[in-house]
Protein backbone atom coordinates (compact mmCIF):
# COMPACT_ATOMS: atom_id res chain seq x y z
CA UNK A 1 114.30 81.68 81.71
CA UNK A 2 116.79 80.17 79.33
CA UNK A 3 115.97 76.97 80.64
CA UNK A 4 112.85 76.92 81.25
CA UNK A 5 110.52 73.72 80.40
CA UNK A 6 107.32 74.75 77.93
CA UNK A 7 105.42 72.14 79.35
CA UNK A 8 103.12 74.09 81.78
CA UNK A 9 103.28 77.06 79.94
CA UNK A 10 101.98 74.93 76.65
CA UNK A 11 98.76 73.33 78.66
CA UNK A 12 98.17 76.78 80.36
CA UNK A 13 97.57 78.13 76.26
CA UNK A 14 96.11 75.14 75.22
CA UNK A 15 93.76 75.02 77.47
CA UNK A 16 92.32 78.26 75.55
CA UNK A 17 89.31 76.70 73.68
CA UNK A 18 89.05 78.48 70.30
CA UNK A 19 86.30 79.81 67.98
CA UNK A 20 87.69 79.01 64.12
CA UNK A 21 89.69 81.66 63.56
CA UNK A 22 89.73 83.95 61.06
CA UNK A 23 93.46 84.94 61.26
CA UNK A 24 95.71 84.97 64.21
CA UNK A 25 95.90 86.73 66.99
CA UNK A 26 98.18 90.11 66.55
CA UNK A 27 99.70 91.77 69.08
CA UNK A 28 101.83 94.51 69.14
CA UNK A 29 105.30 94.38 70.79
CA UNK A 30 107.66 96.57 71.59
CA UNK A 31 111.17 96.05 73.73
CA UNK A 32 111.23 99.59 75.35
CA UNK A 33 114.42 99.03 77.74
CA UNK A 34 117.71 97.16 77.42
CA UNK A 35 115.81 94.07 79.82
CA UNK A 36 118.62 94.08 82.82
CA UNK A 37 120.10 97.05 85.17
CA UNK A 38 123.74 98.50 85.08
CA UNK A 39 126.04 95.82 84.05
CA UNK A 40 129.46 97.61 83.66
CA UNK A 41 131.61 97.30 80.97
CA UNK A 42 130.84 94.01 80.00
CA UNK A 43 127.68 93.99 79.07
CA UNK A 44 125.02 91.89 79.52
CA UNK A 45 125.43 89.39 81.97
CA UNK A 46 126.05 85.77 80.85
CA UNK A 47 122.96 84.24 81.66
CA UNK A 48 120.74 87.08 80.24
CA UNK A 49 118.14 86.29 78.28
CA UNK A 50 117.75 88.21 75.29
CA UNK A 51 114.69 90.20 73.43
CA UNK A 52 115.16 87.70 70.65
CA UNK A 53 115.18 84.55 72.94
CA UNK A 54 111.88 86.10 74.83
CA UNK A 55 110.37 86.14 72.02
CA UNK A 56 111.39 82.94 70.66
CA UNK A 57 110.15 81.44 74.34
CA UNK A 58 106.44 83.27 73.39
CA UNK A 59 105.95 82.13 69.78
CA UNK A 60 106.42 78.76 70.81
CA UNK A 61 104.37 78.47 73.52
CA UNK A 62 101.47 80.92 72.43
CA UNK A 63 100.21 78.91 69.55
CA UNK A 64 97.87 81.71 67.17
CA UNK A 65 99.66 84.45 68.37
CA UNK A 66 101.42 86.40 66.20
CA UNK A 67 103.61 89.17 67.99
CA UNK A 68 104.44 91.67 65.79
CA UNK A 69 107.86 93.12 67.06
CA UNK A 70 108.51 97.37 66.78
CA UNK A 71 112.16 98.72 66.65
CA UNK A 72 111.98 101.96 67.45
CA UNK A 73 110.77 104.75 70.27
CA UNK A 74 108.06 104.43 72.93
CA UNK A 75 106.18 107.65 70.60
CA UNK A 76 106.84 106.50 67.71
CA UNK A 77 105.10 103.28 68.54
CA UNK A 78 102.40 105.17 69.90
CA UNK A 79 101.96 106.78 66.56
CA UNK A 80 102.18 103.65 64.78
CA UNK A 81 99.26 102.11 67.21
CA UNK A 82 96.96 105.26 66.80
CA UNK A 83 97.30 105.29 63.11
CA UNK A 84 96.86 101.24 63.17
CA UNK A 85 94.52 100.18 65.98
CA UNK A 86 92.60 97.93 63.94
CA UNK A 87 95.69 96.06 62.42
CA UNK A 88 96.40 94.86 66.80
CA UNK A 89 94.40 93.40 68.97
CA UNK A 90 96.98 94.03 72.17
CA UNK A 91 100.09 95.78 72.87
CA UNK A 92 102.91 93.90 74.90
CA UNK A 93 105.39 96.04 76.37
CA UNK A 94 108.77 94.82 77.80
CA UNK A 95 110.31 97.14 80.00
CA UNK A 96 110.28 100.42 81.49
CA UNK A 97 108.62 103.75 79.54
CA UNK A 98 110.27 106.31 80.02
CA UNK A 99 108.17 109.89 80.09
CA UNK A 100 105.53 108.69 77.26
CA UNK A 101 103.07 107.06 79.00
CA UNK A 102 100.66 107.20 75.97
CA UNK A 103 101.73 103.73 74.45
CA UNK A 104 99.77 102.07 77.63
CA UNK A 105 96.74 103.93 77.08
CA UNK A 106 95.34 103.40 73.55
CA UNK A 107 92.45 101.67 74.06
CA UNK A 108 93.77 98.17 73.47
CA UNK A 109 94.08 95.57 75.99
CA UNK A 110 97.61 95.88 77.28
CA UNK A 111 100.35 93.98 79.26
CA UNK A 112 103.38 96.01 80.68
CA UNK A 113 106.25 93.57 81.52
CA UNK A 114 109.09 94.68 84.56
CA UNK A 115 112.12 93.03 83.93
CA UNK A 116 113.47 92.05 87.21
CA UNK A 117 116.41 93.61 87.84
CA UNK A 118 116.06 96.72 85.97
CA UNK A 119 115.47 99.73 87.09
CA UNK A 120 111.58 100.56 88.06
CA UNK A 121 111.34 104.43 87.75
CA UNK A 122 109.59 103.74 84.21
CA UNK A 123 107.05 101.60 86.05
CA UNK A 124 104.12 103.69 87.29
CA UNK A 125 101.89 100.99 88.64
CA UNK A 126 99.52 103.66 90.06
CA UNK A 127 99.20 104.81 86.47
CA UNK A 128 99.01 101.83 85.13
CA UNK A 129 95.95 100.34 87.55
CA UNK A 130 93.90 104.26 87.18
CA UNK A 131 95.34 106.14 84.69
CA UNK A 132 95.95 109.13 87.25
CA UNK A 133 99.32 111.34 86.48
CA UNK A 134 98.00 113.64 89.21
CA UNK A 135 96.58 113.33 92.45
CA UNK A 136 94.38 116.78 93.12
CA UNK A 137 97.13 119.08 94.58
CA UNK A 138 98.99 116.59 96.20
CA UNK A 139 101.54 115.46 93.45
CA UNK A 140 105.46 117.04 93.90
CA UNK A 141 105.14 117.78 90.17
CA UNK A 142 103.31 119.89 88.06
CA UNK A 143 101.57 119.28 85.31
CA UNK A 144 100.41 116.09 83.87
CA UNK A 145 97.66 114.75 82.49
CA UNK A 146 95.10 111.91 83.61
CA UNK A 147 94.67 108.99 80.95
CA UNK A 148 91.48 107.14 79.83
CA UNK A 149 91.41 104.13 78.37
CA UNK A 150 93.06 101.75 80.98
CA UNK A 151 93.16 98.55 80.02
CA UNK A 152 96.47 97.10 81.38
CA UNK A 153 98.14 94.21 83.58
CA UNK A 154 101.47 93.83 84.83
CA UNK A 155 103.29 91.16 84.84
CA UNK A 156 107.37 90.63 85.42
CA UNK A 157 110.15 88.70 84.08
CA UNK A 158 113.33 86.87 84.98
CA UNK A 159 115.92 87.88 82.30
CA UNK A 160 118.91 87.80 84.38
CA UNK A 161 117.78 84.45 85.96
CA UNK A 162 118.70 85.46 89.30
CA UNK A 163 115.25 83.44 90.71
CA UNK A 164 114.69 79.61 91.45
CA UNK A 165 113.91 78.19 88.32
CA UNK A 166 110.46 77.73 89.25
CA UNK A 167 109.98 81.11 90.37
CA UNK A 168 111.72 82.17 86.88
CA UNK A 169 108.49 79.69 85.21
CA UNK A 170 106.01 81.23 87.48
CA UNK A 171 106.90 84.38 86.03
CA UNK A 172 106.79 83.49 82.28
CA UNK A 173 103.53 81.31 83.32
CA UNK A 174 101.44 84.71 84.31
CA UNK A 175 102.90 86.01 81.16
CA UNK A 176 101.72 83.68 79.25
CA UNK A 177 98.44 83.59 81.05
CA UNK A 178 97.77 87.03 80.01
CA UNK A 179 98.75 87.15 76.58
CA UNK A 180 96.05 84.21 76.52
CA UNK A 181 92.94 86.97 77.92
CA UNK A 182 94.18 89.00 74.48
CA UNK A 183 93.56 85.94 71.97
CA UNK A 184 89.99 85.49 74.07
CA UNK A 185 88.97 89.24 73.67
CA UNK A 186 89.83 88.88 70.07
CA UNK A 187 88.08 85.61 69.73
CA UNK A 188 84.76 87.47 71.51
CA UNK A 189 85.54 89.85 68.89
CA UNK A 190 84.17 87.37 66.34
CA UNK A 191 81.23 85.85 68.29
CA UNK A 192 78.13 86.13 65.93
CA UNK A 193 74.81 85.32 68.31
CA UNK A 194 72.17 83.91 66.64
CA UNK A 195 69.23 86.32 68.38
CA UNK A 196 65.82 84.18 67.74
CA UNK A 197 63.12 86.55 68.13
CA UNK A 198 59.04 85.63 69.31
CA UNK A 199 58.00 88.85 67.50
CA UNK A 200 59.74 91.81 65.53
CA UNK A 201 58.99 94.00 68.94
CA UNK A 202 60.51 92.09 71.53
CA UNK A 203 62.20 93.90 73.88
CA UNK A 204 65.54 92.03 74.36
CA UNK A 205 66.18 90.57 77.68
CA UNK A 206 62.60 91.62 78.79
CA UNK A 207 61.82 88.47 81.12
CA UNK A 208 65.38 89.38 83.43
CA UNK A 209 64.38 93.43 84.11
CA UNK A 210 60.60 92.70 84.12
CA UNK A 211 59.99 92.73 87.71
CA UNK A 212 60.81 96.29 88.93
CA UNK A 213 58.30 98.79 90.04
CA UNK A 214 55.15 98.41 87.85
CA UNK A 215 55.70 102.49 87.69
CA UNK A 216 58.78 101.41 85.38
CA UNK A 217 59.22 100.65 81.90
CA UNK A 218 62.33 100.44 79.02
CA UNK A 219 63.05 103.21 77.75
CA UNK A 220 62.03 103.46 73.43
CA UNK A 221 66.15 102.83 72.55
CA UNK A 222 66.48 99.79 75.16
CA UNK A 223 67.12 97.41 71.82
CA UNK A 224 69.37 99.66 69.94
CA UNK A 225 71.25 100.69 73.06
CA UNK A 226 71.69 96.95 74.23
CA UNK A 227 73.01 95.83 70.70
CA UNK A 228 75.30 99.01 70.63
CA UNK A 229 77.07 98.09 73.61
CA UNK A 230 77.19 94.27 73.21
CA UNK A 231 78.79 95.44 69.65
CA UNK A 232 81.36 98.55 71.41
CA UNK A 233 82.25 96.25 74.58
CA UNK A 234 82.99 92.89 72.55
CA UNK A 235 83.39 93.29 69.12
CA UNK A 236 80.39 91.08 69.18
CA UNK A 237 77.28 90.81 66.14
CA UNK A 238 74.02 89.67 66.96
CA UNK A 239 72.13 88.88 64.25
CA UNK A 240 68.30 89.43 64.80
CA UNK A 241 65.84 86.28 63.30
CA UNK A 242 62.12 86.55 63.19
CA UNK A 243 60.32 83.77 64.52
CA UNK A 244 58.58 82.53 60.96
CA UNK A 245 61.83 81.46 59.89
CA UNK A 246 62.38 79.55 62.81
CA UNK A 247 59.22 77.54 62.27
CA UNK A 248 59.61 77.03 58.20
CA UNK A 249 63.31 75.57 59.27
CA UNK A 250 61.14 73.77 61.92
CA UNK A 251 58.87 72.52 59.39
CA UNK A 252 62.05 71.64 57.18
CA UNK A 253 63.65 69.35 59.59
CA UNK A 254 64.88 65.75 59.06
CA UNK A 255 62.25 63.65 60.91
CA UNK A 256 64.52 60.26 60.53
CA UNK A 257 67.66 62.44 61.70
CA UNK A 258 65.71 63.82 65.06
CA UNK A 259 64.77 60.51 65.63
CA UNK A 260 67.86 59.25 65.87
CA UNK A 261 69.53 61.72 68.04
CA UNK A 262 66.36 61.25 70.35
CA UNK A 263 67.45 57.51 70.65
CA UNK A 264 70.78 58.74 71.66
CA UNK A 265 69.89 61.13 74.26
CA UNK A 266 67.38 58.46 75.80
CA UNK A 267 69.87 55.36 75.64
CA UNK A 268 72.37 57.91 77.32
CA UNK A 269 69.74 59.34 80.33
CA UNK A 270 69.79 57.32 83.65
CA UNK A 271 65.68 58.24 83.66
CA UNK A 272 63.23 59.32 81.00
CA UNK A 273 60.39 60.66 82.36
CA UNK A 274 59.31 62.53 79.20
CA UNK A 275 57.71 61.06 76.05
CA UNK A 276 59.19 60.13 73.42
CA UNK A 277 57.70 62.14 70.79
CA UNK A 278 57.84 65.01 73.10
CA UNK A 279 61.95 64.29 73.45
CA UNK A 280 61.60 63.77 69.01
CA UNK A 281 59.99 67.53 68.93
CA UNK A 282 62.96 69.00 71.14
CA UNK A 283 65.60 67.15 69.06
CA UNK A 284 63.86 68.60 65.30
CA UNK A 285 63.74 72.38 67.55
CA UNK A 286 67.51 71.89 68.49
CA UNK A 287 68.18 71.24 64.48
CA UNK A 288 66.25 74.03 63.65
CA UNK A 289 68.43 76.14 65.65
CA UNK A 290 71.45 75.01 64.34
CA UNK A 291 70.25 75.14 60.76
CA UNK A 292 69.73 79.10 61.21
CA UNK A 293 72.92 79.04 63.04
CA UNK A 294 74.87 77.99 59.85
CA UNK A 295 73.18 79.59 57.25
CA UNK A 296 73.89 83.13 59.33
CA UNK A 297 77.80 81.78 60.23
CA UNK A 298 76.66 82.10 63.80
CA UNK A 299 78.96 80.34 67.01
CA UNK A 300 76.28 81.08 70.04
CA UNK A 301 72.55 81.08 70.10
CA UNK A 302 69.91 82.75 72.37
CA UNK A 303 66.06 82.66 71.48
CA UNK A 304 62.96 83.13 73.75
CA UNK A 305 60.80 80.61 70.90
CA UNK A 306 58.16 78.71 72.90
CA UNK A 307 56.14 77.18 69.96
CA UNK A 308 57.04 75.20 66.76
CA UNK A 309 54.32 76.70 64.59
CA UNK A 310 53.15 79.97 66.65
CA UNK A 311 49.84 78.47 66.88
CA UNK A 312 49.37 79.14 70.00
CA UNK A 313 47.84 75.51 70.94
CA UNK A 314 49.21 73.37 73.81
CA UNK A 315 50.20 70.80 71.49
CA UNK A 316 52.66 72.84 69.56
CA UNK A 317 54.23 73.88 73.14
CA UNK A 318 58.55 73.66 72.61
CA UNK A 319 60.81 74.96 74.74
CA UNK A 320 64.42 74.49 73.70
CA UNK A 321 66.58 73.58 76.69
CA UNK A 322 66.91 70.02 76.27
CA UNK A 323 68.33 70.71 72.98
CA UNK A 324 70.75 73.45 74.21
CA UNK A 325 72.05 71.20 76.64
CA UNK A 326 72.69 67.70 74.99
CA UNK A 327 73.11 69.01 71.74
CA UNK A 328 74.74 72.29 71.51
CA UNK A 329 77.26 72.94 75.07
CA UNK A 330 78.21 69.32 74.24
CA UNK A 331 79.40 70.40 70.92
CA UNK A 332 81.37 73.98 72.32
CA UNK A 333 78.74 75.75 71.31
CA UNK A 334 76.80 78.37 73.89
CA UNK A 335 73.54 79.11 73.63
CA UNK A 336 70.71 80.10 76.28
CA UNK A 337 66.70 79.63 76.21
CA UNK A 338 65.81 82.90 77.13
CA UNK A 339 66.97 85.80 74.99
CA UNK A 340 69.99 87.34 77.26
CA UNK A 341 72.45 88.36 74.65
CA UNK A 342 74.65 89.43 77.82
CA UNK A 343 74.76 86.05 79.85
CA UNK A 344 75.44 84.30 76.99
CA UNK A 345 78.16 86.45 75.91
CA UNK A 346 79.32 85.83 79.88
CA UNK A 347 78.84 81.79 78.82
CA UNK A 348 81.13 82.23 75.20
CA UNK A 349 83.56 84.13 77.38
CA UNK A 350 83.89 81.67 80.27
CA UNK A 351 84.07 78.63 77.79
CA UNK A 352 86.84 80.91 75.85
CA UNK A 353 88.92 80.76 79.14
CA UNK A 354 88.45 77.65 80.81
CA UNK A 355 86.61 75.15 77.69
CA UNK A 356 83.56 74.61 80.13
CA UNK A 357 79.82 75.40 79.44
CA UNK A 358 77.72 77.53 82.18
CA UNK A 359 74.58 77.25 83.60
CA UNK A 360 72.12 79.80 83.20
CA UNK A 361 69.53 80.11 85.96
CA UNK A 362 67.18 82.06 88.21
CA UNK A 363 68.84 82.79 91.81
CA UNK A 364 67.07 82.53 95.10
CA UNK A 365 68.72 82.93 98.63
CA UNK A 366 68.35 80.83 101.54
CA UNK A 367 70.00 82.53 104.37
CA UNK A 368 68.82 80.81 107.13
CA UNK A 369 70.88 77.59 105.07
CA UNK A 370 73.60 79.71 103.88
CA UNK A 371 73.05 78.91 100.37
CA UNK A 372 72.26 80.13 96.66
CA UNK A 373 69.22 78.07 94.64
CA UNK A 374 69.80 78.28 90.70
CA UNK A 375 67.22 76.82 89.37
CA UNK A 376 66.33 76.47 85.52
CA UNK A 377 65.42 73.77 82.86
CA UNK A 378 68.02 73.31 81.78
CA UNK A 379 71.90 72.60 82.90
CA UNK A 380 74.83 71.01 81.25
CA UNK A 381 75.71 67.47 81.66
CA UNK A 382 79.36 68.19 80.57
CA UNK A 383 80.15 71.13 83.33
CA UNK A 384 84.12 69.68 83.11
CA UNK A 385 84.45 70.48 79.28
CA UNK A 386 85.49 67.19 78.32
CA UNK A 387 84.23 64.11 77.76
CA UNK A 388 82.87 63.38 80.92
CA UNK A 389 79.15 63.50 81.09
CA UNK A 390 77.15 63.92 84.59
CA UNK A 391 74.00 61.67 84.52
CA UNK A 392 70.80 63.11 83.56
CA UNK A 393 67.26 62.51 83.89
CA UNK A 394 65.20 63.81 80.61
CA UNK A 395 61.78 65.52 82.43
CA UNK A 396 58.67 66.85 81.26
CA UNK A 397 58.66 70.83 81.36
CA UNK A 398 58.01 72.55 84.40
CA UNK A 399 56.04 75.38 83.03
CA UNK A 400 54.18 73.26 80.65
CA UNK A 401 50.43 73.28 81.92
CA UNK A 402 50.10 68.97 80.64
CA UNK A 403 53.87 68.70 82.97
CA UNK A 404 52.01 65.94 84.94
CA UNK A 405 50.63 63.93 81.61
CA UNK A 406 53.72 63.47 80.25
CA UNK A 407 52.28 61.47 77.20
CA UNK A 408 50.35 64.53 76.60
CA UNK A 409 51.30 66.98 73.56
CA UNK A 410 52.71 70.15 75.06
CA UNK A 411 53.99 68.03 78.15
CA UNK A 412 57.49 69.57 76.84
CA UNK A 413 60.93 68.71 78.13
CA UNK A 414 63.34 69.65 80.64
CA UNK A 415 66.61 67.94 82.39
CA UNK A 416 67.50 67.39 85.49
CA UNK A 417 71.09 67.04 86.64
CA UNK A 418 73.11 67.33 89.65
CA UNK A 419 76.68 68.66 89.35
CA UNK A 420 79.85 67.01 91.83
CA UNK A 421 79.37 68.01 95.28
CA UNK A 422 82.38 69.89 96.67
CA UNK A 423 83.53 71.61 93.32
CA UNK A 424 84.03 75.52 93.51
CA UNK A 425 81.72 77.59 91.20
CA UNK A 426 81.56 81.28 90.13
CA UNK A 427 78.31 82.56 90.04
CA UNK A 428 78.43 85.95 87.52
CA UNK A 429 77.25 87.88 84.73
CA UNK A 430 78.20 90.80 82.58
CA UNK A 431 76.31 93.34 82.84
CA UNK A 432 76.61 95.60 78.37
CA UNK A 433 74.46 98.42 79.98
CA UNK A 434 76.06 99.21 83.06
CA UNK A 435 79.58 98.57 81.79
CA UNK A 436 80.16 95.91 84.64
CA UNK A 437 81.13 92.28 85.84
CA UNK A 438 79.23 91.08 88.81
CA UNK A 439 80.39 87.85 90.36
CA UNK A 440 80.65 85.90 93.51
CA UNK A 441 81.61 82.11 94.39
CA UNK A 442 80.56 79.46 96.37
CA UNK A 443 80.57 75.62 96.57
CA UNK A 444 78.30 72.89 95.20
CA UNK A 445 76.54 70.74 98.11
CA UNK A 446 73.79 68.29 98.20
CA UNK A 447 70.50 70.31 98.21
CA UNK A 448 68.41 66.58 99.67
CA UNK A 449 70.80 67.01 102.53
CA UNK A 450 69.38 70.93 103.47
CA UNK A 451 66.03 70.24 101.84
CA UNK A 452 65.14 66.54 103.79
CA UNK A 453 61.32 67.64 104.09
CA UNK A 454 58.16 65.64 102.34
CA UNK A 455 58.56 66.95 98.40
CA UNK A 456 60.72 65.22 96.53
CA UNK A 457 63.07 68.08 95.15
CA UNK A 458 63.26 67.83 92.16
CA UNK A 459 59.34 68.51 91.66
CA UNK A 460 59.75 71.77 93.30
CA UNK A 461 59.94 74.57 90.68
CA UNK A 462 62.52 73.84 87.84
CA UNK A 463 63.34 70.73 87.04
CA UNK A 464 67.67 71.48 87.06
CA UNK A 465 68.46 73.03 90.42
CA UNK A 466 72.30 73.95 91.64
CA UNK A 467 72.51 74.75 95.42
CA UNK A 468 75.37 76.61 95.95
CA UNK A 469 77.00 76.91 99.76
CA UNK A 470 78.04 80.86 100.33
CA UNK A 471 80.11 82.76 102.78
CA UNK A 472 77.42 84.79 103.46
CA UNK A 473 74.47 84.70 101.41
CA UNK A 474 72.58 87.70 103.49
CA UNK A 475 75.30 89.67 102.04
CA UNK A 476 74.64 89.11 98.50
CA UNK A 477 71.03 88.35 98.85
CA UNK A 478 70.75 92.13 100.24
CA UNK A 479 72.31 92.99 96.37
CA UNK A 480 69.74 91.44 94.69
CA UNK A 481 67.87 93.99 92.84
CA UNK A 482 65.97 92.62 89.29
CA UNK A 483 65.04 96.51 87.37
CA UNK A 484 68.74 96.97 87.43
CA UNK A 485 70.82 93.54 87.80
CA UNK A 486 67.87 91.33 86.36
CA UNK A 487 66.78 87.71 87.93
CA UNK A 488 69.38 85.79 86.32
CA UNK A 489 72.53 85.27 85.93
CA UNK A 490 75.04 82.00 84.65
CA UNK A 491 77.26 79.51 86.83
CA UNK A 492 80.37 77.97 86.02
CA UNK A 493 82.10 74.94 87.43
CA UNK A 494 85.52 76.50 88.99
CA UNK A 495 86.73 79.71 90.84
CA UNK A 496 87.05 82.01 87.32
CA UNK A 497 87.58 85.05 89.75
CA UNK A 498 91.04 85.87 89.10
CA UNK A 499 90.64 85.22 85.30
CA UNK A 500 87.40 87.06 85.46
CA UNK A 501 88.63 90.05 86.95
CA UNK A 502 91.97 90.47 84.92
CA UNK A 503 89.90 90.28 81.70
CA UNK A 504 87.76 92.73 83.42
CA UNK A 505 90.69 95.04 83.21
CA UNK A 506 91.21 94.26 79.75
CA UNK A 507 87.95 94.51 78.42
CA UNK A 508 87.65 98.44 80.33
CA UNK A 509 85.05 96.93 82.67
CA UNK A 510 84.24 97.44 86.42
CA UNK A 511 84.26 94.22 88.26
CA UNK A 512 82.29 94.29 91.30
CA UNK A 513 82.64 91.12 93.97
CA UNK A 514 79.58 90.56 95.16
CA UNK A 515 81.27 88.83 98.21
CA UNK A 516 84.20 91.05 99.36
């Protein structure tokens, strides 16, 4: 470890796209063993690396990390934690624990670290992975007691450099790796949504469950519930906006300033098949957003707002995705067009690990094609997180009842994009109410390739569409099931499954693989 290069370890944590923070990331650490097995009577051995150089390694390389270092017993830590769990937002243990378990088990999202080397009877993986001291009647020892609260990885360290060097770096890599899920569970921790609401009754996420038995309806807490467990499970605050004050910030907006973003996001289009004024009306929506985004200090926005003035009429038809698209996910910030507080908190979280923007969309199954349809209007052009932009085609709206008269008021817009064939994608959501991470992968393809019939493609249904090759789509098709998973989920460019399942473990939450 001594000499290992920060290089890899440095783009691994800067990789972590972050939210302005309001302090750093603290984290609570604690050496609980000497770091290396007998050594005789001289010591350590000469190449050991010491608590003070570990930590050295980890302030340098985790940049907004502040680990705050306890000298001192395993329970008297624990004390310390219990009587300060909001001054930590993880706990980083290095070495074995010895007989007090209770330090891995406080609720806070938790890495225990083997040194290599060192003994492993203070390592109870089994404990650490379920939080079970005692197996029914089967356990050699009495006594005991089951934990809650198990939010831990593992993870394992070189300190008598006895590895390759590489292997050494691998191990300080997946170190670093997870102290990174900590500073994005924090970050989540200050995600404010900006929630813009059609009416003061709207049931939130209403248009995902709708479609269950007609026999079924929410129950009368279904709001309060949903924003209680958004709020316990992330830390997160969504802040609840009528829809008049959407349309007086509407009315508010700077005509010459939407004009000129229009004329950016048409010079920058490969086609324009919307009109201009229709494109103009998106642009002044997508700066009314953002207007009540700053003046409630929100970082993510989800809104269900279909109208500029609530009128009712055709003419004053808006729906937002355009604007979500070009000009928010191009700036890092999330937001969704329908109001799903929990896929977009699934979008802030995936751009908090990898810096890329997710689709959200409807999913249909074509198992006689082996592939998964999600289909919405709207998708980003940036699905990298970087500068590169896919190209785009700026449509009329496909549920807009003028979509065919596109110089029509009401005609709307939409965007149609394709993403790179051949890229992995994760196809997930979390789920607040059920305490759970669904997710499955696939592979982009070329949906004219499968679809070759009459109808051009791109007319059929929404105007964005990914087509997504799977294992075996019967499989998850025969999951599908909209009262209790909903009829929509996101997709993000990448295999997030590893990284989505260890955060999983951090965040307390089930992670179910669709696929395996």
């Amino acid at each position: 470890m001594k000499k290992i290069t920060f290089i890899l370890a440095l783009v691994i944590f800067s990789s972590l796209v972050l939210f302005a923070q309001n302090r750093n990331t603290r984290i609570f650490t604690i050496f609980s063993s000497g770091g290396c097995g007998c050594t005789g009577s001289g010591g350590a051995p000469e190449l050991f690396t010491t608590h003070e150089e570990v930590l050295d390694e980890l302030h340098q390389t985790c940049n907004g990390v502040d680990f705050i270092e306890f000298e001192g017993s395993i329970t008297d830590a624990y004390n310390e934690v219990k009587s300060n769990k909001d001054s930590y937002d993880g706990v980083l243990i290095i070495g074995r624990i010895d007989h007090d378990y209770r330090l891995a088990f406080t609720g806070l999202p938790t890495i225990v670290v083997y040194n290599l080397w060192e003994f492993q009877s203070g390592h109870h993986y089994h404990i650490f992975a379920t939080g079970k001291v005692k197996d029914d009647e089967k356990n050699i020892l009495m006594g005991g007691t089951n934990y809650e609260d198990v939010k831990i990885l593992t993870a394992q360290l070189d300190r008598r450099n006895l590895c390759a060097p590489s292997v050494s770096e691998d191990m300080f890599l997946d170190l670093v790796y997870k102290i990174k899920l900590i500073q994005v569970i924090k970050e989540l921790k200050e995600t404010r949504i900006l929630m813009v609401k059609r009416s003061k009754d709207e049931i939130i996420a209403s248009v995902n469950y709708k479609f269950g038995d007609f026999n079924q309806s929410y129950p009368q807490d279904h709001n309060e519930r949903y924003i209680n467990t958004i709020k316990e499970l992330f830390g997160a605050e969504i802040v609840q906006v009528e829809a008049e004050e959407f349309y007086e910030a509407f009315s508010k907006t700077n005509i010459r300033k939407a004009e000129e973003i229009a004329e950016q996001w048409i010079k920058g289009a490969r086609q324009v098949d919307a009109s201009r004024s229709e494109i103009i009306k998106s642009v002044r929506g997508y700066l009314a957003l953002d207007a009540l985004r700053e003046k409630y200090n929100c970082n993510a926005v989800s809104t269900q707002i279909r109208t500029v003035t609530g009128s009712g009429k055709i003419e004053d038809r808006f729906n937002p995705g355009l604007g979500l698209e070009l000009g928010f996910k191009t700036r890092g910030i999330q937001a969704v067009c329908q109001n799903y507080p929990h896929i977009l908190i699934s979008q802030v979280m995936a751009y908090l690990l990898t810096g890329r923007p997710s689709m959200l969309g409807d999913q249909m199954y074509d198992i006689d094609n082996s592939v998964e349809i999600v289909l919405h209007c709207g998708i980003p052009v940036n699905p990298y997180g970087d500068e590169r932009r896919i190209p785009y085609t700026i449509r009329t709206h496909a549920e807009s009842p003028v979509r065919d008269m596109p110089e029509e008021p009401g005609s709307s817009t939409g965007i149609t994009a394709e993403w790179p064939v051949g890229e992995p994608v994760t196809l997930w959501e979390i789920h607040n109410l059920l305490n759970q991470i669904r997710l499955h992968t696939g592979e982009v393809v070329d949906g004219r390739t499968i679809y070759t019939g009459g109808e051009d493609l791109d007319n059929v249904m929404c105007t964005a569409k990914l087509i997504v090759k799977l294992d075996d789509a019967k499989k998850i098709r025969e999951q599908h099931f909209p009262s209790l998973y909903g009829i929509h989920h996101c997709a993000t460019l990448g295999d997030l499954r590893q990284q989505i399942k260890d955060i999983g473990v951090l965040l307390g939450l089930d992670v179910i693989e669709r696929d395996r």
